[in-house]
Protein backbone atom coordinates (compact mmCIF):
# COMPACT_ATOMS: atom_id res chain seq x y z
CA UNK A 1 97.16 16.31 34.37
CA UNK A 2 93.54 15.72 34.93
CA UNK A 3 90.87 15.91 32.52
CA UNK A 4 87.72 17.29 33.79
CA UNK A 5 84.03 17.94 31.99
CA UNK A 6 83.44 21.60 31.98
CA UNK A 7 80.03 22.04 29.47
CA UNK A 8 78.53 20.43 26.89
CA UNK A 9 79.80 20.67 23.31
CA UNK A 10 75.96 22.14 22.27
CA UNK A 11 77.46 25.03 25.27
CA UNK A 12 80.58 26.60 23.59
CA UNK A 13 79.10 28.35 20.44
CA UNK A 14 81.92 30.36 17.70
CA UNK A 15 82.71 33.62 19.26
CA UNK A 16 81.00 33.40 22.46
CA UNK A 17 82.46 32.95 25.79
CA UNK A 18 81.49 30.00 27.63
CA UNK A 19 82.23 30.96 31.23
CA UNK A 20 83.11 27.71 33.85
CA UNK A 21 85.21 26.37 36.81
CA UNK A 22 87.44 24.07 36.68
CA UNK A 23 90.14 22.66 39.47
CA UNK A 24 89.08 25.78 41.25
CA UNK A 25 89.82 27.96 38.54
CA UNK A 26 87.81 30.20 35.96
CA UNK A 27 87.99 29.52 32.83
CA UNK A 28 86.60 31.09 29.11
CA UNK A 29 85.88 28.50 26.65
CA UNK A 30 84.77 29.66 23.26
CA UNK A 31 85.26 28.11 19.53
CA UNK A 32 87.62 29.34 17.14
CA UNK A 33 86.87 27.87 13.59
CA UNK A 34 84.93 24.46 15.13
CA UNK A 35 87.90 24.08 17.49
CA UNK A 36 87.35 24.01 21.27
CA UNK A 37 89.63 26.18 23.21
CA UNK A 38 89.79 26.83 26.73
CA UNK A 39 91.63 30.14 28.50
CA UNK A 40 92.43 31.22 31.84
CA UNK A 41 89.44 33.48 32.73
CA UNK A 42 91.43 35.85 34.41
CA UNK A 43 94.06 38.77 32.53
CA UNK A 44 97.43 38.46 33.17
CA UNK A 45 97.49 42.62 33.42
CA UNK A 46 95.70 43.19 36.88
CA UNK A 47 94.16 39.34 37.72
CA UNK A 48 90.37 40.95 36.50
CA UNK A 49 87.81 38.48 34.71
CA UNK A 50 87.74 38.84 31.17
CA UNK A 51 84.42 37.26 31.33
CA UNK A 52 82.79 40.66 29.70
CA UNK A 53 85.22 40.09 26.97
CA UNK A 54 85.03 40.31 23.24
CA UNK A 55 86.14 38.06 21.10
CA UNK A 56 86.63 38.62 17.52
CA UNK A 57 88.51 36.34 14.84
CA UNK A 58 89.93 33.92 17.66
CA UNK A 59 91.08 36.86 19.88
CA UNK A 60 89.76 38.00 23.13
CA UNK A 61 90.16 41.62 24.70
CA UNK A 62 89.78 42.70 28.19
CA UNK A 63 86.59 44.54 29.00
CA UNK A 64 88.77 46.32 31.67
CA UNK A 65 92.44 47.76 30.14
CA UNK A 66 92.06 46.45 26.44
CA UNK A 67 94.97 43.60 26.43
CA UNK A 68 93.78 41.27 23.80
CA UNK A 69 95.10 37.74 23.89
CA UNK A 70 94.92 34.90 20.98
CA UNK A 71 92.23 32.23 22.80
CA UNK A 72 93.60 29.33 21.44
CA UNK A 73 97.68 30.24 22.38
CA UNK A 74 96.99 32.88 25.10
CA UNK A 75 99.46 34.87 23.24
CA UNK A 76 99.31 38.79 23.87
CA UNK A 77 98.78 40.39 21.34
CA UNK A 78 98.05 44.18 22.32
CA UNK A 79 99.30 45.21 26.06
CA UNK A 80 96.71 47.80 28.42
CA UNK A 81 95.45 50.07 25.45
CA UNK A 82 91.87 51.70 27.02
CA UNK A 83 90.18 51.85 29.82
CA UNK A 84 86.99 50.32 30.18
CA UNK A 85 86.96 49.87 26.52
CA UNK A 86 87.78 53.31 25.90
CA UNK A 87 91.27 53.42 23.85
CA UNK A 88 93.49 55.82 24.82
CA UNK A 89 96.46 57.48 23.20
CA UNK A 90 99.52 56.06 22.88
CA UNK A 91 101.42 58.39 25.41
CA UNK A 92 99.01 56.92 28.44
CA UNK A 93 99.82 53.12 27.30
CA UNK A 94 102.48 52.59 29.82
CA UNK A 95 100.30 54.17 32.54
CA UNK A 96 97.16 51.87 31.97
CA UNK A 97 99.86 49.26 31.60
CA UNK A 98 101.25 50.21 35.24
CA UNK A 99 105.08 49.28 34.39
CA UNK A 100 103.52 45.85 33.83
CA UNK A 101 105.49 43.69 30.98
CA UNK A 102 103.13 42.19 28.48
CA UNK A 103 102.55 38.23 29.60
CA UNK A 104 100.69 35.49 27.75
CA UNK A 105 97.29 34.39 29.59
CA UNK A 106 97.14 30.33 30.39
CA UNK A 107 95.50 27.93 27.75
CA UNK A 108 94.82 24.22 29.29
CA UNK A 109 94.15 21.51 26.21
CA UNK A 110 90.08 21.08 25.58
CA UNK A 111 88.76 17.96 23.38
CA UNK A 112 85.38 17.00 22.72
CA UNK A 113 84.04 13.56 23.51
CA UNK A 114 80.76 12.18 23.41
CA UNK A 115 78.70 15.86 23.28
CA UNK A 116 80.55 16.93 26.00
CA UNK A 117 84.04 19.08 26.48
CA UNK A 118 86.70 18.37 28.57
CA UNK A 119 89.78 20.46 29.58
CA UNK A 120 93.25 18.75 30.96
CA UNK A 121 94.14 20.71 34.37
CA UNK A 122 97.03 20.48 36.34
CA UNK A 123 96.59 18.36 39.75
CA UNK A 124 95.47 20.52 42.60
């Protein structure tokens, strides 16, 4: 693993996404009760950014199909529900969802040091 500075701690504010690169990847950083946490950028439904996401009580939702993911586990918590953050019904949940299973969205380890925040990435 590498660690690599991705913002300042003054950046990441509770609630808000903190959008950066890292390792050549995009990543969402946001705090969740003081913590730092850092999560793939991209949705595990289609590959889109969730960079237009919401994030309410540690949990981010897809601007685009409505998956919502815990931000400090990447756990999925609601799979493809709306479209363009319009819910549908039930019925059209597997057709948003496009016979995709639900999957978890990558976290990567973020700690604070010196003002700054750092996330451990994988070696390129």
């Amino acid at each position: 693993m590498k660690r690599i500075k991705v913002a300042g701690s003054n950046d990441v504010k509770e609630a808000q996404l903190h959008a950066v690169q890292a390792n050549g990847q995009s990543l969402l950083l946001t705090r969740v009760q003081g913590k730092v946490c850092a999560i793939s950028g991209k949705c595990t439904h289609l590959g889109l950014s969730m960079k237009g996401g919401k994030v309410v009580d540690g949990v981010i939702q897809c601007p685009w199909h409505g998956s919502r993911f815990d931000i400090c586990t990447g756990k999925n918590i609601n799979w493809a529900n709306s479209f363009l953050g319009i819910p549908m019904p039930e019925f059209m949940h597997g057709m948003i969802g496009m016979g995709k299973k639900p999957a978890p969205v990558p976290t990567f380890a973020a700690v604070e040091e010196e003002g700054a925040v750092f996330v451990d990435m994988p070696e390129a």
